[in-house]
Protein backbone atom coordinates (compact mmCIF):
# COMPACT_ATOMS: atom_id res chain seq x y z
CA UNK A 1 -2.07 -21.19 9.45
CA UNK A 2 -5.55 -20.11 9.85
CA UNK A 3 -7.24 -16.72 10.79
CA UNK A 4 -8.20 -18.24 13.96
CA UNK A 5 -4.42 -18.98 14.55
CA UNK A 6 -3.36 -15.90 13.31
CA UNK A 7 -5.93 -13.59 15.84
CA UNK A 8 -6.29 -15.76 19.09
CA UNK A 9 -8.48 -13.84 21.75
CA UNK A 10 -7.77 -10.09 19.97
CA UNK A 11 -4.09 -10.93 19.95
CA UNK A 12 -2.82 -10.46 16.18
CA UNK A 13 1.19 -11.65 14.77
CA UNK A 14 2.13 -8.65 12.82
CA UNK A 15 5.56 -8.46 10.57
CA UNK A 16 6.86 -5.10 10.62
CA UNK A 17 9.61 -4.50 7.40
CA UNK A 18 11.98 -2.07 8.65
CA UNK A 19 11.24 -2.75 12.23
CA UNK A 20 14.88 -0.65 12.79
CA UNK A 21 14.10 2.69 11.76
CA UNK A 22 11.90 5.47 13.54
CA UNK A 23 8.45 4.53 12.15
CA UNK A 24 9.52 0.81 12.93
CA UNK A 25 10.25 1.29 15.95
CA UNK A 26 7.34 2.96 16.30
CA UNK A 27 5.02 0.76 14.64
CA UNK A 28 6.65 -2.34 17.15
CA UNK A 29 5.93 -0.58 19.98
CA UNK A 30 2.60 0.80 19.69
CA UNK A 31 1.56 -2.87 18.82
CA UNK A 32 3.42 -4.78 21.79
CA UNK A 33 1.08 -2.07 23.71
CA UNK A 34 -1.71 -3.49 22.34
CA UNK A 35 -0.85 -6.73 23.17
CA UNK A 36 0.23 -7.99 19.31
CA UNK A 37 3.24 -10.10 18.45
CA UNK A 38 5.49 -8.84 16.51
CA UNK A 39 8.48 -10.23 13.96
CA UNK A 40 10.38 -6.90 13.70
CA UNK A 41 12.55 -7.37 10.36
CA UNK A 42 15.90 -5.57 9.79
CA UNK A 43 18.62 -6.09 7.69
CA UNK A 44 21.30 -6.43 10.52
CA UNK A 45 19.99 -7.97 13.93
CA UNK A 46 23.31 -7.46 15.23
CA UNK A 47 22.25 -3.79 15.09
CA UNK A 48 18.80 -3.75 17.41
CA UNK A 49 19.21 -6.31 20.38
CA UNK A 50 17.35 -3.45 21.82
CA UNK A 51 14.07 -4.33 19.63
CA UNK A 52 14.36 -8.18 20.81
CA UNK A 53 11.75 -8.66 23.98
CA UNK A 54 8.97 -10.96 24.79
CA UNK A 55 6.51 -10.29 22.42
CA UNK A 56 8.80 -9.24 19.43
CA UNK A 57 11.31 -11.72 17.53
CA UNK A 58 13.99 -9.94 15.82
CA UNK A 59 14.90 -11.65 12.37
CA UNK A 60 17.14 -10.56 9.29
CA UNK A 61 15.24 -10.36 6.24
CA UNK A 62 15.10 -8.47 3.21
CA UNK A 63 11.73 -6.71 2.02
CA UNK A 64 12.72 -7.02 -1.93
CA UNK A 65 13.66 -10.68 -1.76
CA UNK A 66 9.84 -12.14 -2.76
CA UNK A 67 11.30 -15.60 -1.02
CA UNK A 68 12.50 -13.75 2.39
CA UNK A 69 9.02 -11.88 2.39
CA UNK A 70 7.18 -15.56 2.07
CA UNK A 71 9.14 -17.31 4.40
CA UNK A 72 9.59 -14.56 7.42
CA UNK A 73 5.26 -13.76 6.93
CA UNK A 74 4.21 -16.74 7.28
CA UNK A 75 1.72 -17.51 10.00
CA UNK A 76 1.23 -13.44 10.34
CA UNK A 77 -2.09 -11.93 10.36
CA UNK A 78 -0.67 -8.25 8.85
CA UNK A 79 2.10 -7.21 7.61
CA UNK A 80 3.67 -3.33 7.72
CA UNK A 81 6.64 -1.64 5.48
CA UNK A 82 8.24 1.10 6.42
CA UNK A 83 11.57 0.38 5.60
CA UNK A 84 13.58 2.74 2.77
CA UNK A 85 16.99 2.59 1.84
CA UNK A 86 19.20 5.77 0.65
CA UNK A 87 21.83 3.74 -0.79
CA UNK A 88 19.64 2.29 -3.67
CA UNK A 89 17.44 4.45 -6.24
CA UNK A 90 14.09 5.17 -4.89
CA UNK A 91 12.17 4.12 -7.60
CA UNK A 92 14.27 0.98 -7.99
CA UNK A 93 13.72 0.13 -4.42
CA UNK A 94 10.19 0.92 -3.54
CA UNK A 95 9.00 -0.81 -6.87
CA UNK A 96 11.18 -3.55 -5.93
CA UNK A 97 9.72 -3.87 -2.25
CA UNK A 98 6.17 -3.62 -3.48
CA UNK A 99 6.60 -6.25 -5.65
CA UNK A 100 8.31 -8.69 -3.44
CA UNK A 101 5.48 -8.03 -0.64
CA UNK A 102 2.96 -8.63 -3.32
CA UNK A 103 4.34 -12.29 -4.09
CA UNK A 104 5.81 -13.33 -0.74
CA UNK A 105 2.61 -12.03 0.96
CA UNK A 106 0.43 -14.09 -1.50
CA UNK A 107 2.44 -17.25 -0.68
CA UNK A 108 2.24 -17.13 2.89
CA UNK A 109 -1.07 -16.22 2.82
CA UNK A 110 -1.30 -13.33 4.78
CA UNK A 111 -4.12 -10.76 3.80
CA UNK A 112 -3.31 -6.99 5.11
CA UNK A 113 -0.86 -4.75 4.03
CA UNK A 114 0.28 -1.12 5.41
CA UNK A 115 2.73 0.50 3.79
CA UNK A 116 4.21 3.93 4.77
CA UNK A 117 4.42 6.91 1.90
CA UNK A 118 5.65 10.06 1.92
CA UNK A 119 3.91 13.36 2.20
CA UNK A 120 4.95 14.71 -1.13
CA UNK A 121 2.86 12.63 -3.16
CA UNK A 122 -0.28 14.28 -1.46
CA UNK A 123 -2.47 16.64 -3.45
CA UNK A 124 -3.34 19.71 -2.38
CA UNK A 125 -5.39 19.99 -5.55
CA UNK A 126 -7.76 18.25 -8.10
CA UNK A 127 -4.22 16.35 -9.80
CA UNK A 128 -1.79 18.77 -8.26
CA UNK A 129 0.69 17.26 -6.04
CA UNK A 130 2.92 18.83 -3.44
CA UNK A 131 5.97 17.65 -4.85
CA UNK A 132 4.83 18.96 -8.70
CA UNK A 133 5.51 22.44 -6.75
CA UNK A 134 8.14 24.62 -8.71
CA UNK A 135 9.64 25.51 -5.96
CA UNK A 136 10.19 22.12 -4.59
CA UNK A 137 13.35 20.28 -4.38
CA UNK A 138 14.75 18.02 -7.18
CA UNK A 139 16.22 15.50 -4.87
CA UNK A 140 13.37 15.15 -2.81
CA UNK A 141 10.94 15.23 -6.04
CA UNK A 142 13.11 12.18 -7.21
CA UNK A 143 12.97 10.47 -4.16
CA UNK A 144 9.20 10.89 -3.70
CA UNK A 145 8.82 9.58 -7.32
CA UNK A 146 9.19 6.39 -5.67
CA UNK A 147 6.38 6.13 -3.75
CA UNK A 148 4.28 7.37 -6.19
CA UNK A 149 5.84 4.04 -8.49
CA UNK A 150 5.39 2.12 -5.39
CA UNK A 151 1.56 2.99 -5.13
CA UNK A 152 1.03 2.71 -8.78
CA UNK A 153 2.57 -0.76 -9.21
CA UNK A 154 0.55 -1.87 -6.40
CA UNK A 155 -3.08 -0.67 -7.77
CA UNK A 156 -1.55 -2.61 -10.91
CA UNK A 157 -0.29 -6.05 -9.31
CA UNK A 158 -1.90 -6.46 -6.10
CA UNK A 159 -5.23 -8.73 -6.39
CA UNK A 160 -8.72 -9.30 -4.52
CA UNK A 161 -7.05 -11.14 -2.16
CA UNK A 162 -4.08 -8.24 -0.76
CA UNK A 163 -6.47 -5.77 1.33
CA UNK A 164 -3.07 -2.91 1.05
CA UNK A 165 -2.81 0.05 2.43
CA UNK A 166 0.08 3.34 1.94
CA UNK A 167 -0.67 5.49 5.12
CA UNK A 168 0.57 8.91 4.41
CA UNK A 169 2.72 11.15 6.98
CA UNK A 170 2.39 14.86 6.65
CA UNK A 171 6.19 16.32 5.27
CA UNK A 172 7.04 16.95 9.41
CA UNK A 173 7.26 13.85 10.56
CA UNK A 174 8.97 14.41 13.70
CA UNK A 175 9.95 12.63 16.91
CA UNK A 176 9.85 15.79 18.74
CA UNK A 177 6.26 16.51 18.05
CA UNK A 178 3.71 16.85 20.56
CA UNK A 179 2.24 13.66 21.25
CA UNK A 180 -1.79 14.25 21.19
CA UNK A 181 -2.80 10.57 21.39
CA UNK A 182 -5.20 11.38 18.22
CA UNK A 183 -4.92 12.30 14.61
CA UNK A 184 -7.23 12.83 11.73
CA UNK A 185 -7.26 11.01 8.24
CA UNK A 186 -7.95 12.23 4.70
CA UNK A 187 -7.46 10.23 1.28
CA UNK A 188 -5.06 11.41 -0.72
CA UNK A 189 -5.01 14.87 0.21
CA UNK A 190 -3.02 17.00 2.39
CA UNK A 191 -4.66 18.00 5.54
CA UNK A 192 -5.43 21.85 6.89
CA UNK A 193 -3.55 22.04 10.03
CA UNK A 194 0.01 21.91 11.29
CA UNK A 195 1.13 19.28 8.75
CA UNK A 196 3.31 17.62 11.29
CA UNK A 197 2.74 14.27 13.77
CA UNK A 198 4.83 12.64 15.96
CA UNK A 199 6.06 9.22 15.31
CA UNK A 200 3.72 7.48 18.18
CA UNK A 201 0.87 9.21 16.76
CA UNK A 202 1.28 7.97 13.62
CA UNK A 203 2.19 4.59 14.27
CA UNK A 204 -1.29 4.79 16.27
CA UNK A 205 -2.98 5.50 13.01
CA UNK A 206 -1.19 2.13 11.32
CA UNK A 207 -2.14 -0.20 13.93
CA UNK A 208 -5.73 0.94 13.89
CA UNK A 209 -6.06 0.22 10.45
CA UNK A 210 -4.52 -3.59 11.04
CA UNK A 211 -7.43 -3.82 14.73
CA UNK A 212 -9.88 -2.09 12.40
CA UNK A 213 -9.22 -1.87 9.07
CA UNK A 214 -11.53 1.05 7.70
CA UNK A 215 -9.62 1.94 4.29
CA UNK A 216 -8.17 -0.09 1.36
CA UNK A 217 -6.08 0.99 -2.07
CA UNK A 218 -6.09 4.32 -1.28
CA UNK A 219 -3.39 6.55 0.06
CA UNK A 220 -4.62 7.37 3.28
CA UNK A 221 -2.57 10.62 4.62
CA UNK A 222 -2.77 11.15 8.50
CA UNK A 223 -1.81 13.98 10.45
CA UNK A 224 -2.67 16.15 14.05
């Protein structure tokens, strides 16, 4: 399909990986708001009927499969992952998602990536990141380790022609926050400030960078 088809009048298709969980969700609505269509992917359908509407088409698919990626983005003019599993080894799974979305994206063509990372793997110094804290938890360390695998294997394997993006969440990621309508942006640092955002806020932040794409191959970290 061509760009044209893909972006009709302002009107993008946009695959969402993960479609079920709270950024998903999140993501999916903020760009049925703006108008988008949506294929909201999730591993059981049978699960979100509540996702399934007029401008979103719920479909099972699985984000490590480089054959499910290709097949379920085709004809999409951006594609976001914020899916995660807790079942599987973080490393194992993130390097395995970035991988797939690498290939399948590259066979069906479609240009724009956003991927969502974790606050952890923010520095709050020159090389110094918040999860390289002493006082910070194992678990979490290990689980952050896979973004930071994630992001690495796709500065290694992602060509010219995947414009990717990880957009960064401060550590409070919270439903309950106050919704501002706004946030600001730094790359790959942590911001000054409350170091929390609500889920709508954020998922603002991702669908700007798919209407107006103003960063690439960084991690972009976003907060109130």
């Amino acid at each position: 399909m061509s760009d044209d088809a893909k972006n009709i009048d302002g009107i993008k298709s946009i695959i969402v990986f993960g479609a079920g969980g709270r950024v998903g969700r999140a993501a999916v609505n903020e760009a049925v708001t703006r108008g988008h269509r949506v294929t909201a992917v999730v591993r059981d359908p049978a699960k979100y009927r509540d996702l399934e509407g007029s401008s979103v088409r719920l479909v099972r698919g699985d984000v490590t499969d480089p054959a499910s990626v290709a097949a379920l983005a085709a004809g999409h003019g951006a594609a976001v992952n914020a899916s995660a599993r807790l079942d599987v080894p973080s490393e194992e799974y993130f390097t395995a998602a970035a991988r797939a979305l690498v290939t399948g994206l590259h066979r069906a063509a479609v240009r724009r990536l956003l991927t969502v990372g974790i606050g952890a793997t923010l520095e709050t110094a020159p090389g110094v990141r918040v999860m390289d804290g002493p006082e910070f938890p194992a678990a979490f360390r290990t689980f952050s380790q896979g973004h930071v695998a994630e992001f690495e294997l796709l500065d290694a394997e992602a060509g010219p022609e995947l414009d990717w993006l990880m957009v960064v969440p401060p550590l409070d990621l919270n439903q309950d926050a106050e919704l501002t309508g706004g946030y600001r942006t730094a790359v790959g640092t942590v911001l000054d400030g409350p170091g929390r955002i609500a889920h709508a806020d954020f998922a603002r932040a991702l669908i700007d960078e798919i209407d107006r794409p103003r960063h690439s191959r960084v991690q972009l970290a976003v907060s109130v």
